[in-house]
PDB file of N, CA and C in Angstrom:
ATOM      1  N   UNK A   1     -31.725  54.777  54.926  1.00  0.00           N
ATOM      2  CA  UNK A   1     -31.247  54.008  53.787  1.00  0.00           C
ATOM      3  C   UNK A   1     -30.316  52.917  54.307  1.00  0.00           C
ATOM      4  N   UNK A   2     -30.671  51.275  53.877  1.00  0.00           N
ATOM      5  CA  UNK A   2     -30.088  50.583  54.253  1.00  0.00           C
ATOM      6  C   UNK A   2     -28.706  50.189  53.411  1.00  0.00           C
ATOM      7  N   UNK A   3     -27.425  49.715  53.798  1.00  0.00           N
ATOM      8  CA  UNK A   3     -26.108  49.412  52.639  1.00  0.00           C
ATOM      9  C   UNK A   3     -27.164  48.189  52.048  1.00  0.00           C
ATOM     10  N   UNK A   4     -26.191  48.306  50.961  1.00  0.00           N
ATOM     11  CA  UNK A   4     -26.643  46.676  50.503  1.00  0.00           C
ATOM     12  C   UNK A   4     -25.476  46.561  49.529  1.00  0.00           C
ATOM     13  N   UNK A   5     -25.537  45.093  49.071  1.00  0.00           N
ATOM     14  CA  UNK A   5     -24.160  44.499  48.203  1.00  0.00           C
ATOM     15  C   UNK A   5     -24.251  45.040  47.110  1.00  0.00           C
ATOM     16  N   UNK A   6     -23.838  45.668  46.170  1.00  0.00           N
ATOM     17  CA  UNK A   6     -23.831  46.448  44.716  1.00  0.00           C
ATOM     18  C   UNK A   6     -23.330  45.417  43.265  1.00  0.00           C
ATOM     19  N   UNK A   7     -22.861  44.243  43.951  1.00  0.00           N
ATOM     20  CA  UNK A   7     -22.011  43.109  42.382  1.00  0.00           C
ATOM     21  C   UNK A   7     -23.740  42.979  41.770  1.00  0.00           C
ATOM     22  N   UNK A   8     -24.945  42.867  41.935  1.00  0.00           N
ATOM     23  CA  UNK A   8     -25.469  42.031  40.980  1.00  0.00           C
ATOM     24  C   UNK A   8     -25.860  43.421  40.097  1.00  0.00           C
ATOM     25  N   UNK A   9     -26.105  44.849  41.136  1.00  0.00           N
ATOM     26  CA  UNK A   9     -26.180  45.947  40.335  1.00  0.00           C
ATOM     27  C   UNK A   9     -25.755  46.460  38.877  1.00  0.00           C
ATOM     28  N   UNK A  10     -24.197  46.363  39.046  1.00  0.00           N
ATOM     29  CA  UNK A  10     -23.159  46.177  38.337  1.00  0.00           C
ATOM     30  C   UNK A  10     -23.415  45.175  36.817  1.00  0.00           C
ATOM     31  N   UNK A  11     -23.522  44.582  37.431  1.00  0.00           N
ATOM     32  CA  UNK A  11     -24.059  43.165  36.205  1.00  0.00           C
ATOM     33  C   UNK A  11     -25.074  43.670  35.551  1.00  0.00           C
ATOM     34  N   UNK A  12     -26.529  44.475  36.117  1.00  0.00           N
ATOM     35  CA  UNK A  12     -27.258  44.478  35.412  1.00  0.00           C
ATOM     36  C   UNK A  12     -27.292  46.020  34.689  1.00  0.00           C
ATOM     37  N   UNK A  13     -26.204  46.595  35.244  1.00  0.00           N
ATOM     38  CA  UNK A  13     -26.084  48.147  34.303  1.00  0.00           C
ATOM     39  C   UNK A  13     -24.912  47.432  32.910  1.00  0.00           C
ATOM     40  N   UNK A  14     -24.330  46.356  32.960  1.00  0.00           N
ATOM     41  CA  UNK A  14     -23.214  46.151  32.121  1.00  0.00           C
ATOM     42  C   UNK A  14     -22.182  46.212  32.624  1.00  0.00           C
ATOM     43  N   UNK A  15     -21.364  46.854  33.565  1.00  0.00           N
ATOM     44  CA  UNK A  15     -20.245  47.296  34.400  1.00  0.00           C
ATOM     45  C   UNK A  15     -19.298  45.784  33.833  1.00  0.00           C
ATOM     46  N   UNK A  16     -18.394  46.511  32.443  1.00  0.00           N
ATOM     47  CA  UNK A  16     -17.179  45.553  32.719  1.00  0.00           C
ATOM     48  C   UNK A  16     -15.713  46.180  32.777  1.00  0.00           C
ATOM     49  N   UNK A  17     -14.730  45.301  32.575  1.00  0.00           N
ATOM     50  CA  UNK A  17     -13.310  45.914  32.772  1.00  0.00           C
ATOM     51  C   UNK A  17     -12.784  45.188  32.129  1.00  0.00           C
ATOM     52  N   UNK A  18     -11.692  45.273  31.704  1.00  0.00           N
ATOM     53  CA  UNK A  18     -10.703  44.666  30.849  1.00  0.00           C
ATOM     54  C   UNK A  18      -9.210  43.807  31.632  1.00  0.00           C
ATOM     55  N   UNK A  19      -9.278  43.166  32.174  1.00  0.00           N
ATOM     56  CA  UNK A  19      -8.634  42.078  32.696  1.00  0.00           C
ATOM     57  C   UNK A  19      -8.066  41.311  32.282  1.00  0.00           C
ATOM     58  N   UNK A  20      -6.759  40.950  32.170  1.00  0.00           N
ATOM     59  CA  UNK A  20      -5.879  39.474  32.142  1.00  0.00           C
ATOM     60  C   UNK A  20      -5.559  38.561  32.894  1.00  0.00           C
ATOM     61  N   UNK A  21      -5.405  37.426  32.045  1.00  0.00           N
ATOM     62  CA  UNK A  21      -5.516  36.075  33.406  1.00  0.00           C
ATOM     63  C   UNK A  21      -4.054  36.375  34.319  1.00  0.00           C
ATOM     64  N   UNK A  22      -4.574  35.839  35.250  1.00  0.00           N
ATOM     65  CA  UNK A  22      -3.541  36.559  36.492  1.00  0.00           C
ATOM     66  C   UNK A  22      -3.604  37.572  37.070  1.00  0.00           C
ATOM     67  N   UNK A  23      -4.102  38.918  36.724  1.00  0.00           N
ATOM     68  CA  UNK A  23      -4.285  39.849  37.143  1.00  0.00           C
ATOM     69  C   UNK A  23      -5.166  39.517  38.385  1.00  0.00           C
ATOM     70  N   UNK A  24      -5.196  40.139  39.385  1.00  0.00           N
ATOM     71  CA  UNK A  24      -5.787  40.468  41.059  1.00  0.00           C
ATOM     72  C   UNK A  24      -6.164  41.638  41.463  1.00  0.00           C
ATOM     73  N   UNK A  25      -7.404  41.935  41.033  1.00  0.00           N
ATOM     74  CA  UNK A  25      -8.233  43.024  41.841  1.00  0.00           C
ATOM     75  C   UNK A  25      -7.380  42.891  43.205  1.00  0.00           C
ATOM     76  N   UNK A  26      -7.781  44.376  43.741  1.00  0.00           N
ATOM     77  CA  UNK A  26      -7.505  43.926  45.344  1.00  0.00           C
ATOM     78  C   UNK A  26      -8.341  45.025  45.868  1.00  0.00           C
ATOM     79  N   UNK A  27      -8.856  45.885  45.390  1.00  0.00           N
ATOM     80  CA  UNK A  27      -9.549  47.159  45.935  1.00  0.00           C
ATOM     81  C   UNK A  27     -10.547  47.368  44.828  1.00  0.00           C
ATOM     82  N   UNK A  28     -11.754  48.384  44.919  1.00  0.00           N
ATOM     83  CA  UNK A  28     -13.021  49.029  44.108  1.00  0.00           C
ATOM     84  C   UNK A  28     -13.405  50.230  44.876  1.00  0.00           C
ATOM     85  N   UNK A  29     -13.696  51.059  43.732  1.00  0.00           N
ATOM     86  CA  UNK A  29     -14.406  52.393  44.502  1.00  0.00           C
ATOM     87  C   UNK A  29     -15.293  52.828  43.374  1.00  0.00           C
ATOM     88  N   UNK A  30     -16.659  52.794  43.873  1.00  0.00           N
ATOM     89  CA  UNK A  30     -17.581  52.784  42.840  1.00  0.00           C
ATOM     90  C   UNK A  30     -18.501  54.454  42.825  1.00  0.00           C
ATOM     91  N   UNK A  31     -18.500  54.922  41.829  1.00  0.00           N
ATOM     92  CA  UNK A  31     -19.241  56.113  41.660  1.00  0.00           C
ATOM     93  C   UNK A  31     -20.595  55.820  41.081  1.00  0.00           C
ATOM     94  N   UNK A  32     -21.699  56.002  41.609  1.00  0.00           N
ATOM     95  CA  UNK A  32     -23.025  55.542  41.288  1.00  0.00           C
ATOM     96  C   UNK A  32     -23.655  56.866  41.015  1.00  0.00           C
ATOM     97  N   UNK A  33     -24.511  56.999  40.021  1.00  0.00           N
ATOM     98  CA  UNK A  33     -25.604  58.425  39.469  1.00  0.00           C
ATOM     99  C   UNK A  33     -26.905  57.571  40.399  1.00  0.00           C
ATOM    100  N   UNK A  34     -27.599  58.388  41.184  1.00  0.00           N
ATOM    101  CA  UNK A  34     -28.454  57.428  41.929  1.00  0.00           C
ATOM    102  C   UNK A  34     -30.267  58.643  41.379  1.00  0.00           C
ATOM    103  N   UNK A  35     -31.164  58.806  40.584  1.00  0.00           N
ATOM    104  CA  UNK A  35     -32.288  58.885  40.158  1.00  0.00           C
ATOM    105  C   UNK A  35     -33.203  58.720  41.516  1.00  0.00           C
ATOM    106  N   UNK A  36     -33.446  59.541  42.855  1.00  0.00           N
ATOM    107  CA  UNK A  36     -34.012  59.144  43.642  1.00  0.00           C
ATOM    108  C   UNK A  36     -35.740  59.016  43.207  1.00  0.00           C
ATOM    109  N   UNK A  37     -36.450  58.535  44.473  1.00  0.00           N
ATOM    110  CA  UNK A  37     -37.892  58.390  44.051  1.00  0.00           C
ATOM    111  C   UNK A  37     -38.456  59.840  44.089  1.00  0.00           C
ATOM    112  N   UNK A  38     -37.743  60.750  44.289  1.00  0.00           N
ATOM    113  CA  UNK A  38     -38.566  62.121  44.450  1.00  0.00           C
ATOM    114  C   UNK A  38     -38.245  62.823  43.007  1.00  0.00           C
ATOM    115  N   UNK A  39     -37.405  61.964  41.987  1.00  0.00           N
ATOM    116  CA  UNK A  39     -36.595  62.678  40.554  1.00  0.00           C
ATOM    117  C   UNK A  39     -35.288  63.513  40.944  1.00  0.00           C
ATOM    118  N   UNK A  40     -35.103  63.584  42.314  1.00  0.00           N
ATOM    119  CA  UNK A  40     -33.882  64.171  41.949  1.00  0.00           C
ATOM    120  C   UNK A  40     -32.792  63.399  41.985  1.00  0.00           C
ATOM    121  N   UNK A  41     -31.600  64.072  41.593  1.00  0.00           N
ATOM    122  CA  UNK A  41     -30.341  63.330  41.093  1.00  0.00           C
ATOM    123  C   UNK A  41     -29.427  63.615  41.998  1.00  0.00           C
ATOM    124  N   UNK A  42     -28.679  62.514  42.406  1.00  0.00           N
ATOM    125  CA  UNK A  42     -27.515  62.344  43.451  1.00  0.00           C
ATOM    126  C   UNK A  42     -26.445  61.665  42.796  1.00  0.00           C
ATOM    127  N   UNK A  43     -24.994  61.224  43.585  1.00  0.00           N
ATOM    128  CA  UNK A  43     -23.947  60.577  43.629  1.00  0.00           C
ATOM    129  C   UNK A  43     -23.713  59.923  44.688  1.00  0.00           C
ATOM    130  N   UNK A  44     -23.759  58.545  44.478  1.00  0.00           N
ATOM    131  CA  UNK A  44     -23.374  57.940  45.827  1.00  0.00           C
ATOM    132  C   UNK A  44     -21.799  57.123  45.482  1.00  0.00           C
ATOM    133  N   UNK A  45     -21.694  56.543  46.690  1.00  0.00           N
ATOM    134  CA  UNK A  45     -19.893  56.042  46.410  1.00  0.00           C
ATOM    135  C   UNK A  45     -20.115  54.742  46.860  1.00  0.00           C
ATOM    136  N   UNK A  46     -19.448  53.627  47.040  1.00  0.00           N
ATOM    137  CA  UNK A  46     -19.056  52.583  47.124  1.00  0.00           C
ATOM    138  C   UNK A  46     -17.841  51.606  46.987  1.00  0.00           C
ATOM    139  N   UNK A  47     -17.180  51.445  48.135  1.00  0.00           N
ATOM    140  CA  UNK A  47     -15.902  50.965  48.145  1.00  0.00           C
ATOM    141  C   UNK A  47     -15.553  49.717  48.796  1.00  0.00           C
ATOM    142  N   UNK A  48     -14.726  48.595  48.454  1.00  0.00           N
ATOM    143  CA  UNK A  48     -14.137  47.561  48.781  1.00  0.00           C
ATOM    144  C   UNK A  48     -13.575  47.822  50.436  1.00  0.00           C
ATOM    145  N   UNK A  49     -14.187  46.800  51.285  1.00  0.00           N
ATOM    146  CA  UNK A  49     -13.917  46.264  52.563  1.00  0.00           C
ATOM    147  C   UNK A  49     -12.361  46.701  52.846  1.00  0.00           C
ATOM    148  N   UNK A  50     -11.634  47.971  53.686  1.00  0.00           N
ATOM    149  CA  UNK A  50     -10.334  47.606  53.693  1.00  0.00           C
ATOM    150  C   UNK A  50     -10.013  48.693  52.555  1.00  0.00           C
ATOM    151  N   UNK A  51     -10.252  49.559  52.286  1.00  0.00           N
ATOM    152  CA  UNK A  51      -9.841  50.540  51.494  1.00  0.00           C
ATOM    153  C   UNK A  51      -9.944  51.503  51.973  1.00  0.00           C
ATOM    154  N   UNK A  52      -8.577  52.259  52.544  1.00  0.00           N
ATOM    155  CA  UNK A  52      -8.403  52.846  53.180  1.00  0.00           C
ATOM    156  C   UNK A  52      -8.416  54.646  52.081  1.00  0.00           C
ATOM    157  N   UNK A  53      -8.866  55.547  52.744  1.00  0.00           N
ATOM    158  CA  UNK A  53      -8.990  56.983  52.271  1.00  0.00           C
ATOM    159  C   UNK A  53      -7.742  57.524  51.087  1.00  0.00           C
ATOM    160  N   UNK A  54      -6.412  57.435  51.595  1.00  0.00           N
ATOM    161  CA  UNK A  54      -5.663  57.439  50.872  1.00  0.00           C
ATOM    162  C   UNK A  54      -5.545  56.737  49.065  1.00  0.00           C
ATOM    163  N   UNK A  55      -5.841  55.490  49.725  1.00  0.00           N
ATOM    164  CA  UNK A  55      -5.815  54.906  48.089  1.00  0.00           C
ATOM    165  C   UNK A  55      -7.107  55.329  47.300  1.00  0.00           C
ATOM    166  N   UNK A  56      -8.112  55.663  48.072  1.00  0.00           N
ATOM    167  CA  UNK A  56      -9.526  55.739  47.608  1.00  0.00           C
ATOM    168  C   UNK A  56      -8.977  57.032  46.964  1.00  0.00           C
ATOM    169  N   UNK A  57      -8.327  58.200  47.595  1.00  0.00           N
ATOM    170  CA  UNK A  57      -8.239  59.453  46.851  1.00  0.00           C
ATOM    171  C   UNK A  57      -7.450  59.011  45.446  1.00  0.00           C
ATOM    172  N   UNK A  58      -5.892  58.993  46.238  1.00  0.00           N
ATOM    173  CA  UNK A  58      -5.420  58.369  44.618  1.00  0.00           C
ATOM    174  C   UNK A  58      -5.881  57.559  43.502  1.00  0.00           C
ATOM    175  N   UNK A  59      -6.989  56.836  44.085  1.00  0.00           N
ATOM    176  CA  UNK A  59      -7.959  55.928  42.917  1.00  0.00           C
ATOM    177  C   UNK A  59      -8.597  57.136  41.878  1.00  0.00           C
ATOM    178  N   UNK A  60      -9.200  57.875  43.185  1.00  0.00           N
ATOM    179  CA  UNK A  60      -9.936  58.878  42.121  1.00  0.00           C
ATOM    180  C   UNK A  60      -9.139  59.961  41.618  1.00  0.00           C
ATOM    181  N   UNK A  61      -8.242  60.128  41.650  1.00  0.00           N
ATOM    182  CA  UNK A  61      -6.926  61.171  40.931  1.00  0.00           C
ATOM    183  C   UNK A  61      -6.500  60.831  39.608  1.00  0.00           C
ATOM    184  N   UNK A  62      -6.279  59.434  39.809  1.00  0.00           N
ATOM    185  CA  UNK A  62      -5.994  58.697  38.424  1.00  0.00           C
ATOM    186  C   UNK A  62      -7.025  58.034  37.744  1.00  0.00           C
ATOM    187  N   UNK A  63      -7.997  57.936  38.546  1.00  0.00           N
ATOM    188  CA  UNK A  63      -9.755  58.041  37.209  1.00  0.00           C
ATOM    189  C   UNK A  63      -9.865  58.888  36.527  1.00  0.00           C
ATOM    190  N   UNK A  64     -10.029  60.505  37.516  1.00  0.00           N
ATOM    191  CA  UNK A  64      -9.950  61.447  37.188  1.00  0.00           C
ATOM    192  C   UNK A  64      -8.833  62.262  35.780  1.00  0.00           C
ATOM    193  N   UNK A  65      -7.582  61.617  35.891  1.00  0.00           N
ATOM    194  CA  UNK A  65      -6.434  62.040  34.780  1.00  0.00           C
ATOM    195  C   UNK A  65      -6.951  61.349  33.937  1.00  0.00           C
ATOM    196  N   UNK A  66      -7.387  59.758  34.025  1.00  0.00           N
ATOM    197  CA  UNK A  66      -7.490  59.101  32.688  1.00  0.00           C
ATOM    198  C   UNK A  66      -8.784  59.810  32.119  1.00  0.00           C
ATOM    199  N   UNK A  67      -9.825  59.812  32.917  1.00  0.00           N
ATOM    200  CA  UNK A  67     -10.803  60.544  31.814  1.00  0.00           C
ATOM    201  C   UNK A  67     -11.087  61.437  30.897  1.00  0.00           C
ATOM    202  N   UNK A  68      -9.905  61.907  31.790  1.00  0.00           N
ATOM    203  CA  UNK A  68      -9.689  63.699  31.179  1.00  0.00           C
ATOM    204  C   UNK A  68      -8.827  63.714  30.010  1.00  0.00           C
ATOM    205  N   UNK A  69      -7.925  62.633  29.923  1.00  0.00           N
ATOM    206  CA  UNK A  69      -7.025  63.104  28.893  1.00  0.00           C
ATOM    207  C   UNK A  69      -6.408  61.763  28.150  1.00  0.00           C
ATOM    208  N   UNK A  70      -6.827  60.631  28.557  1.00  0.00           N
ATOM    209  CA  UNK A  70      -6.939  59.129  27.944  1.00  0.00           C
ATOM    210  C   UNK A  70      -5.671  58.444  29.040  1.00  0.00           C
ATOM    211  N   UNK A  71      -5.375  57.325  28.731  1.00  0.00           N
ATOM    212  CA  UNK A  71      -4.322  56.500  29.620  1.00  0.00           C
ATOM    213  C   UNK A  71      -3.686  55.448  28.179  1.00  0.00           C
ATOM    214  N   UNK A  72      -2.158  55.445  28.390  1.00  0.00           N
ATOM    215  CA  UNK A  72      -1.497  54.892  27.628  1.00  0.00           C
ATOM    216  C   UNK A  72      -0.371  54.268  28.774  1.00  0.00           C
ATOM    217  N   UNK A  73       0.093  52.864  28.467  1.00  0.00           N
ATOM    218  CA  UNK A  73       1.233  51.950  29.042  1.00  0.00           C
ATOM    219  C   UNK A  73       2.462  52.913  28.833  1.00  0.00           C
ATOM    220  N   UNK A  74       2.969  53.262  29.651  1.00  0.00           N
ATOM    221  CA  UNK A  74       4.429  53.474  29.167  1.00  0.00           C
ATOM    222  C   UNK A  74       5.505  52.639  28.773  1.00  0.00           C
ATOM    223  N   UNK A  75       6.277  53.050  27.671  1.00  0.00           N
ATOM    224  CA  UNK A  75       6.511  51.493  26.922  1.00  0.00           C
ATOM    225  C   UNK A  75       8.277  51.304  28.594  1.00  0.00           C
ATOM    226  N   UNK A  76       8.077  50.226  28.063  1.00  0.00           N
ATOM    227  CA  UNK A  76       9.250  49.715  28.885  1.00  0.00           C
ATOM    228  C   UNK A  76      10.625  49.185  27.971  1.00  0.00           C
ATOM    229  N   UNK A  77      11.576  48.884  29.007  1.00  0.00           N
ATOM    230  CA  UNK A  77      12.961  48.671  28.317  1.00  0.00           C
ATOM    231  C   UNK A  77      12.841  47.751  27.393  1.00  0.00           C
ATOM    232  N   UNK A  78      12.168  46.904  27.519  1.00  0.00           N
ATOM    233  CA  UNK A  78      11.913  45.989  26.998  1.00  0.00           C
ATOM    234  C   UNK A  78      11.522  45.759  25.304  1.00  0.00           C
ATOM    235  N   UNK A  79      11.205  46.759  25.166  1.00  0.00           N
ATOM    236  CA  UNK A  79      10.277  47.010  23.879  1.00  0.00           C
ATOM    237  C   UNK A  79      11.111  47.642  23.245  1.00  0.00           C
TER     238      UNK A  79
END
C-alpha cells in the first residue's frame, strides 16, 4: 500500500470544521473507516508532517472526552 495525500479525500467525504479568521491550524490527525476490496473493515490514521506522538496522543484524549461527553468554552474573566 502506497501513502498518498488525503486533502482532496476529505473534500469529497464533506470533512469540515468550524474556524475563525485568524485562527492557525498547526497539526491534523485523521481517523479514517477504510471498506477494503476484500469487504472487510479497518481503521487507518493519518497525521500532519511534524507531529510528534505525544501531541498525537493528547489529540486523541481530547477527541476522545469531547465525544463522549460534548465540549463547552470555559467562560473567562472576562464575561
Amino acid at each position: 500500500m502506497a501513502d498518498q495525500k488525503i486533502g482532496q479525500l476529505l473534500d469529497t467525504l464533506g470533512v469540515e470544521t468550524d474556524l475563525d479568521e485568524g485562527d492557525l491550524p498547526t497539526d491534523a490527525f485523521v481517523i479514517l473507516k477504510v471498506i477494503k476490496a476484500d469487504g472487510t473493515v479497518t481503521l487507518a490514521s493519518a497525521r500532519s508532517e511534524g507531529l510528534d506522538w505525544i501531541t498525537r496522543l493528547g489529540m486523541v484524549t481530547a477527541a476522545q472526552q469531547i465525544e463522549n461527553s460534548g465540549y463547552a468554552e470555559a467562560p473567562t474573566d472576562d464575561t
